[in-house]
Structure formats: C-alpha cells, structure tokens
C-alpha atoms as a PDB file:
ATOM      1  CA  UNK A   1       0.000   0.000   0.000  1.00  0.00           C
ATOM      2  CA  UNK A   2       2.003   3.324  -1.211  1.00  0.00           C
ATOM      3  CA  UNK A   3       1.575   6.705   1.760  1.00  0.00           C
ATOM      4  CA  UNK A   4      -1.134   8.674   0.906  1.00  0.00           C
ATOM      5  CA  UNK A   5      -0.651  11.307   4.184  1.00  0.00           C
ATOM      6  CA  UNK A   6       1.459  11.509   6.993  1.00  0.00           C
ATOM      7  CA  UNK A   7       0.513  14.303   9.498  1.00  0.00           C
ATOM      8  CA  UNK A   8       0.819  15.768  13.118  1.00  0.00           C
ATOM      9  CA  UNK A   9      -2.240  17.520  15.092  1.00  0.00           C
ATOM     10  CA  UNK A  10      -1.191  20.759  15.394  1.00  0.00           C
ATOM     11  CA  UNK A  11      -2.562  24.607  15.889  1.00  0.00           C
ATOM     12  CA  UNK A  12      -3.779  24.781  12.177  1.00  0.00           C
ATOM     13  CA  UNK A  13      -5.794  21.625  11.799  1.00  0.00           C
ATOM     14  CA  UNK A  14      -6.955  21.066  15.491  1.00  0.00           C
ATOM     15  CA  UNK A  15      -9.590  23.045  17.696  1.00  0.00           C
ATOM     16  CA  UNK A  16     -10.014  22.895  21.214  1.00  0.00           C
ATOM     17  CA  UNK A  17     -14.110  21.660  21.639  1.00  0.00           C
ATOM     18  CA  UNK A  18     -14.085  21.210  24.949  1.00  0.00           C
ATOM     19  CA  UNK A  19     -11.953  22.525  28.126  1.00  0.00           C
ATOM     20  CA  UNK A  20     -13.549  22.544  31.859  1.00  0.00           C
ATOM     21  CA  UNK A  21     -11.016  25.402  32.362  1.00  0.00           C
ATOM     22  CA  UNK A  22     -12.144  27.358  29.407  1.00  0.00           C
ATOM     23  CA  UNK A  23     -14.450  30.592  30.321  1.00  0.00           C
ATOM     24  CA  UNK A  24     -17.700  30.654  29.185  1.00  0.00           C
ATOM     25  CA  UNK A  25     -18.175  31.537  25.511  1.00  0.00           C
ATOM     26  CA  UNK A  26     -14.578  31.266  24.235  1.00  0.00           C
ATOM     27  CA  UNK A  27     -14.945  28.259  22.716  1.00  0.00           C
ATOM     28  CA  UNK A  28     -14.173  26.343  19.800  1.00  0.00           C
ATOM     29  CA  UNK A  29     -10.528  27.705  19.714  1.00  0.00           C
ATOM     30  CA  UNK A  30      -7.309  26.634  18.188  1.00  0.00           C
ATOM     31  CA  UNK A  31      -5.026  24.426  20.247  1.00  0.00           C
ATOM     32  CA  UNK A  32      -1.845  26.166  20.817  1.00  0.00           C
ATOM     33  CA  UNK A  33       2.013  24.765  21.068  1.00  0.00           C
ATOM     34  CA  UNK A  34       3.438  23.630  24.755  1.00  0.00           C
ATOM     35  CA  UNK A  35       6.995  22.819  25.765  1.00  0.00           C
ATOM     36  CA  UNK A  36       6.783  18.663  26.595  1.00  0.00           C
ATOM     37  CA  UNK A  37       8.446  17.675  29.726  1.00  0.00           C
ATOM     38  CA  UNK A  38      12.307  16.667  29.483  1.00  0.00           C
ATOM     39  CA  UNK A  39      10.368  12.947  29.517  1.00  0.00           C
ATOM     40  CA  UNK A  40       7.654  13.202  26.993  1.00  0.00           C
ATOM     41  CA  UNK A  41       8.161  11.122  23.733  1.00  0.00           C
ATOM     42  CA  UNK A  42       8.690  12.127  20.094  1.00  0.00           C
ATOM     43  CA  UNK A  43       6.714  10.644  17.583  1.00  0.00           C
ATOM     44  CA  UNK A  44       8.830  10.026  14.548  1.00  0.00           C
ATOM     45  CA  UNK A  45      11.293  12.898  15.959  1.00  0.00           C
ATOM     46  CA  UNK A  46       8.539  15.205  16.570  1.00  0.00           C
ATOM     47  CA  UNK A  47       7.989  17.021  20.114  1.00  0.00           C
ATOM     48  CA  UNK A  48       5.379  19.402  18.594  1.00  0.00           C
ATOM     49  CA  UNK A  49       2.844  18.711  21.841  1.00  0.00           C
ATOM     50  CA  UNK A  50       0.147  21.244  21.747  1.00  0.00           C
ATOM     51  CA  UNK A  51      -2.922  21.690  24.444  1.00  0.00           C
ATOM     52  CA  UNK A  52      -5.895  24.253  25.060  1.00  0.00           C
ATOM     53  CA  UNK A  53      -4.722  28.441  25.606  1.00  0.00           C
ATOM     54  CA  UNK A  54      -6.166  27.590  29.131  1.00  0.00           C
ATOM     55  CA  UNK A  55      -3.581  25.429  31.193  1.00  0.00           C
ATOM     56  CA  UNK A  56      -4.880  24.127  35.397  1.00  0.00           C
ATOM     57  CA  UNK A  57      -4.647  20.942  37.034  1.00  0.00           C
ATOM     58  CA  UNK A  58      -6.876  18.199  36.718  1.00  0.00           C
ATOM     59  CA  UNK A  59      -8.424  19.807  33.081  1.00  0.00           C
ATOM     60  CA  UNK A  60     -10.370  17.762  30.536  1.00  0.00           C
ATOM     61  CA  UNK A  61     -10.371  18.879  27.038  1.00  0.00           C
ATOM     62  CA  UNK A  62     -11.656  17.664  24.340  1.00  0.00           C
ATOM     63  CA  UNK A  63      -9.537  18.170  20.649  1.00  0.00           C
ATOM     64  CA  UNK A  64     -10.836  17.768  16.919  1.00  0.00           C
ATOM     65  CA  UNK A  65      -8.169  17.540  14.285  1.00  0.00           C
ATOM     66  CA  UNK A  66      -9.321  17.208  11.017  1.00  0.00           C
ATOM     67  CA  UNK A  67      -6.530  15.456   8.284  1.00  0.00           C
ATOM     68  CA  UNK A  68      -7.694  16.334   4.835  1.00  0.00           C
ATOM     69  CA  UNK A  69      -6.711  13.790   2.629  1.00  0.00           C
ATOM     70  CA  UNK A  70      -7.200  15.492  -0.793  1.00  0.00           C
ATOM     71  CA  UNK A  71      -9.399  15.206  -3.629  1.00  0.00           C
ATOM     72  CA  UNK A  72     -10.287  11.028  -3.895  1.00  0.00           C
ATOM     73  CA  UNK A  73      -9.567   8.636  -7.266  1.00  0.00           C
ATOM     74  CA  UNK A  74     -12.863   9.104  -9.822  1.00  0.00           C
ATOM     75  CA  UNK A  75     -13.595   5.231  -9.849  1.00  0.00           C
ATOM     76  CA  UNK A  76     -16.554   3.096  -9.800  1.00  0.00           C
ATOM     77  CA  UNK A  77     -14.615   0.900  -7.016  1.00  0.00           C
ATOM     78  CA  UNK A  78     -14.299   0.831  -3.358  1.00  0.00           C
ATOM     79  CA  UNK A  79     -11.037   2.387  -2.662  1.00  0.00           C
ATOM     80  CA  UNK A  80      -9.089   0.357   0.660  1.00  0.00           C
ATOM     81  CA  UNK A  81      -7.384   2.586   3.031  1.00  0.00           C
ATOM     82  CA  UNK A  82      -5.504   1.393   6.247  1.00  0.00           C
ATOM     83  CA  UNK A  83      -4.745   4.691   9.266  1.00  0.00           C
ATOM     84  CA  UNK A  84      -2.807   4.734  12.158  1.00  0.00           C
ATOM     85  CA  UNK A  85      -2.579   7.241  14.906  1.00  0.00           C
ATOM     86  CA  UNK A  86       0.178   7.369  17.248  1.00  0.00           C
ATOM     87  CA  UNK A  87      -0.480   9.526  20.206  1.00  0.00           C
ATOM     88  CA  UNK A  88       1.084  10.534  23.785  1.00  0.00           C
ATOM     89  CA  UNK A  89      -0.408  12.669  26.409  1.00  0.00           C
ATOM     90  CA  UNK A  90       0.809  13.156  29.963  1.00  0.00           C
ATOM     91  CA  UNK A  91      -2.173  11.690  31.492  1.00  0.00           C
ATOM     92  CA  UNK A  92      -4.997   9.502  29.965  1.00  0.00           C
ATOM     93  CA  UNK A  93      -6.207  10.262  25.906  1.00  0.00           C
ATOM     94  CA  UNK A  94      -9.271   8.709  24.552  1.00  0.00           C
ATOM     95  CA  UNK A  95      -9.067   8.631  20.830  1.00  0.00           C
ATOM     96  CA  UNK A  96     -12.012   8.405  18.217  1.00  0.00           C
ATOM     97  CA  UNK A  97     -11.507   8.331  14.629  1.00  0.00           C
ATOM     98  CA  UNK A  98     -13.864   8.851  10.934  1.00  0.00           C
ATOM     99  CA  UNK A  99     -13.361   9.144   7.772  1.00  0.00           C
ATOM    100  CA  UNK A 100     -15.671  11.635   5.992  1.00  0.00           C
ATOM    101  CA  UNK A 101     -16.114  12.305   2.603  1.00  0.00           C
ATOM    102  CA  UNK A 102     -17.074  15.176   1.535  1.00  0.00           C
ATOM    103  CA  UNK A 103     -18.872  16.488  -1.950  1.00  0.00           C
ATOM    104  CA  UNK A 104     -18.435  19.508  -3.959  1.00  0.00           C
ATOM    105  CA  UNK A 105     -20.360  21.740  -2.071  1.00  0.00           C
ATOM    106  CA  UNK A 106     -18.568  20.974   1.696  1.00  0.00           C
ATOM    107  CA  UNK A 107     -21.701  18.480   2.903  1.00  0.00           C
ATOM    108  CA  UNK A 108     -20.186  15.531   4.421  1.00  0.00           C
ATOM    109  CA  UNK A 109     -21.850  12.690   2.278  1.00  0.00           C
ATOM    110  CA  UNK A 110     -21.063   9.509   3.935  1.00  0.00           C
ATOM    111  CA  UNK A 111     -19.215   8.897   7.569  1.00  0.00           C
ATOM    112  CA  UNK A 112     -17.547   6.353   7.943  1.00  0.00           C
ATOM    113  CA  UNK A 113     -16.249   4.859  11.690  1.00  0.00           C
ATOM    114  CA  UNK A 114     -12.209   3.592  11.877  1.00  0.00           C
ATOM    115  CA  UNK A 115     -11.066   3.356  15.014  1.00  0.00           C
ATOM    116  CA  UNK A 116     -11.269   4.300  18.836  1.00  0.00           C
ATOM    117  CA  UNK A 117      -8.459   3.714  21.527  1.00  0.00           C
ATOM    118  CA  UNK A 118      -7.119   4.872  24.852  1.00  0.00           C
ATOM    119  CA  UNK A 119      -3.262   5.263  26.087  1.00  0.00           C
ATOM    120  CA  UNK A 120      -2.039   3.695  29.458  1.00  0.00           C
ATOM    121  CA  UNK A 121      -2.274   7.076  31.187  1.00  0.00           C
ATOM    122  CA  UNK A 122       1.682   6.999  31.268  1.00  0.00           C
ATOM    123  CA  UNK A 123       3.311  10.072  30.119  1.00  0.00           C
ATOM    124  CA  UNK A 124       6.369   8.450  28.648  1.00  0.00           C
ATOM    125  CA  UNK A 125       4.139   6.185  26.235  1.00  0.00           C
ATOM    126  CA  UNK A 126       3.282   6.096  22.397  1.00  0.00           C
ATOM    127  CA  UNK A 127      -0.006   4.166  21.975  1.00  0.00           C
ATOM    128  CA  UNK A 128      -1.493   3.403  18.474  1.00  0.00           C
ATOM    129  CA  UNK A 129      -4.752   3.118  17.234  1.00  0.00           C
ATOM    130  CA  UNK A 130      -5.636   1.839  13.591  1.00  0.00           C
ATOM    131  CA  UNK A 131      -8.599   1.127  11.187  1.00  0.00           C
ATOM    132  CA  UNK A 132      -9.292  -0.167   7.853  1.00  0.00           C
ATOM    133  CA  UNK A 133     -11.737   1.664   5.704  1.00  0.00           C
ATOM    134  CA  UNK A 134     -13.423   0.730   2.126  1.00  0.00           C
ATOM    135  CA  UNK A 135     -14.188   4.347   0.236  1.00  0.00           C
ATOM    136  CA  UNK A 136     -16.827   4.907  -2.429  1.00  0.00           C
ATOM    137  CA  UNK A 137     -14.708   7.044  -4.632  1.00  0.00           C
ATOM    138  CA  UNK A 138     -16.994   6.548  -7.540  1.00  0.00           C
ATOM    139  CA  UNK A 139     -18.039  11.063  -7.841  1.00  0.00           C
ATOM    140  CA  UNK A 140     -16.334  13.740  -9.149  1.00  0.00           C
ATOM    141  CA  UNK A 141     -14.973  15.919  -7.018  1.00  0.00           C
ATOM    142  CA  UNK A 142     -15.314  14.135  -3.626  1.00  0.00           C
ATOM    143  CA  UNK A 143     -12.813  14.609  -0.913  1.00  0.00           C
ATOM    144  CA  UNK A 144     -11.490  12.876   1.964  1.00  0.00           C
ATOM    145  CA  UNK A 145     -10.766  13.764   5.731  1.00  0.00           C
ATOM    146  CA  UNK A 146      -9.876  11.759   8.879  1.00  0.00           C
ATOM    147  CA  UNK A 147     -11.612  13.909  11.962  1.00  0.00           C
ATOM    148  CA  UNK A 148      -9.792  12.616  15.073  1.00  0.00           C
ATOM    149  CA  UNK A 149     -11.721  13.229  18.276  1.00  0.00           C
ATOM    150  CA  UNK A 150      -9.278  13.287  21.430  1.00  0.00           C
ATOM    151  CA  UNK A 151     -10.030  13.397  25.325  1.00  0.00           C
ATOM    152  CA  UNK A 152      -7.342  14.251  27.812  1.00  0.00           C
ATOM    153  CA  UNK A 153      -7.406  15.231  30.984  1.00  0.00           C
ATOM    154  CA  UNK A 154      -4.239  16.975  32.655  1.00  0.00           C
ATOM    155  CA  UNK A 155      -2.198  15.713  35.408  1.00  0.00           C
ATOM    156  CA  UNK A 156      -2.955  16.942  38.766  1.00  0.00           C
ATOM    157  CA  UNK A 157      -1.120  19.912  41.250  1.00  0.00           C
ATOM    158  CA  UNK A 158       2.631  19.084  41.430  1.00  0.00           C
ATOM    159  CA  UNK A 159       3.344  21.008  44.676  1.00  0.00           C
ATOM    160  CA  UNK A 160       2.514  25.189  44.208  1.00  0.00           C
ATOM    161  CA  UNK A 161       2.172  24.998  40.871  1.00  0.00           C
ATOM    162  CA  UNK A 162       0.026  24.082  37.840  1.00  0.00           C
ATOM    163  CA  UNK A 163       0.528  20.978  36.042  1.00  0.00           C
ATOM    164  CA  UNK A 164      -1.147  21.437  32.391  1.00  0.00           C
ATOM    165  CA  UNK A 165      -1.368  18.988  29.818  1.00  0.00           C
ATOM    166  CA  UNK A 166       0.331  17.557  26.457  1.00  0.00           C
ATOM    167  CA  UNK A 167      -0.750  15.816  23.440  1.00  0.00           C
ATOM    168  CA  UNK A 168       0.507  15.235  20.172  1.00  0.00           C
ATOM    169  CA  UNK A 169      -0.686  13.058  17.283  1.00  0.00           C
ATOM    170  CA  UNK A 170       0.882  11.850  14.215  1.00  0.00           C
ATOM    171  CA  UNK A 171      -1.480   9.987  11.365  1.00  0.00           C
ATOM    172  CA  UNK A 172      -0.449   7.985   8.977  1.00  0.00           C
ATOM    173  CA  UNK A 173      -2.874   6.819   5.901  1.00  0.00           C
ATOM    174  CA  UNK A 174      -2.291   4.250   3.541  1.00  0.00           C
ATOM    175  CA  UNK A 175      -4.193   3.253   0.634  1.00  0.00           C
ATOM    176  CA  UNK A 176      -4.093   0.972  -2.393  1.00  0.00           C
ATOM    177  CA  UNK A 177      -2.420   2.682  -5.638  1.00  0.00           C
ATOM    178  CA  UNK A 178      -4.553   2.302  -8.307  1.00  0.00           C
ATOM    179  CA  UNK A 179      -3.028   3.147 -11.893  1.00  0.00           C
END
C-alpha cells in the first residue's frame, strides 16, 4: 500500500471543543504549542505537543483535528485505506476516529467509523490506534478527511504549581495505488 498522508495535530488543523477550564463563551478555539516535559516522547522525531490556551490541574479537554486527505480517485470501485494514529499525552487520551467524505459543495456525504483507543495514562508512552476503511470514490470531485476526536485530561497539582497537559498526534494513511 504506497503513503497517501502523513501528518501531526497541530494549531492549524486542530480546535479545542471542549476545556472545563475554558471561560464561558470562548470556545471552539485553536489548540496552541506547549513545551513537553524533558520525559515526553517524540513521535517520529517530533515534540510538537500542543494543548488548550487555558492550562490548570486536573483539566479535561476535548480536541478535533481534522486530516484532509485530498481530492479522492474518480472510480466506480471501493477504494481500501488502512490509518494509524500514534499519540502521547501526559495523562490519559481517549481517541475516536472517521473518515468523511465530503462532496463539492462541503456536505459531508457519507461517515464512515475507523477506530477508537485509549493510552495507558503513562506520560512516557506512544499508543497506536488503527482502522481499515473501504471508500466509495466513484463522484467527481469528492474529498477525503480523517476527523480525530481526542479526550485528555491533565495531570494533577505538582506542589505550588500548575501541572497542564500535552498531546501530540501523528497519522499515517495508507491506501491501495490504483493506476
């Protein structure tokens, strides 16, 4: 299967949905970069962690990151794609993944389920999620994106101070070259 997108979550593509330190009204808003700890992992020799503008203790937020994919093959066949998702976080990260494709106009047309997953809740671990996905490819125009739906909550008070979170993501899509 030939590498049809490799890609990080990062400011641009995700939005922070859901923060319970966020004040009232200020949300969606973009995720924003943070410095990992001297521990945190790199995925593929990447360190680019991001969380919400807000930063406590104990915080839950929910992130969207949408991959776009690109315009799909015009085919009367069921195109096979295979993703994987490598993720860290410094505390525990729910993961939820689907594949939408999208028509001309921007109305997602069909939605289509590829994986879910949850890390170990350690901070120095890469855990991986995957799915397989058949695509109706068969209308001109039609695009593809991978919206990956992320929970983590933030480690709690380290002495004095605040102890905010980290997550990064890196996707990887693979998909059957058709000539």
């Amino acid at each position: 299967m030939a590498l049809t997108l490799q890609a990080y979550t990062t400011p641009t593509n995700t939005v922070v949905t859901a923060d319970t330190a966020a004040p009232p009204g200020t949300l969606p808003t973009p995720a924003v970069p943070t410095t990992p700890s001297i521990l945190s992992p790199m995925i593929d020799g990447s360190d680019a962690y991001i969380w919400s503008p807000n930063t406590t203790s104990n915080q839950t937020v929910k992130f969207e990151t949408t991959f776009d994919i690109g315009t799909l093959p015009i085919l009367s066949l069921d195109l096979p794609i295979s993703v994987y998702f490598a993720y860290a976080a410094n505390e525990i990260a729910s993961v939820t993944a689907s594949l939408e494709i999208v028509n001309l106009l921007g109305i997602v047309v069909a939605t289509i389920p590829l994986f879910t997953g949850s890390n170990s809740g350690s901070f120095q671990d890469v855990a991986i999620a995957s799915g397989d996905a058949l695509v109706a490819a068969g209308l001109l125009g039609n695009t593809g994106r991978i919206v990956v739906d992320t929970t983590v909550t933030s480690p709690s008070v380290i002495g004095y101070s605040t102890n905010p979170g980290t997550y990064l993501g890196e996707i990887t899509v693979r998909s059957l070259s058709i000539v």
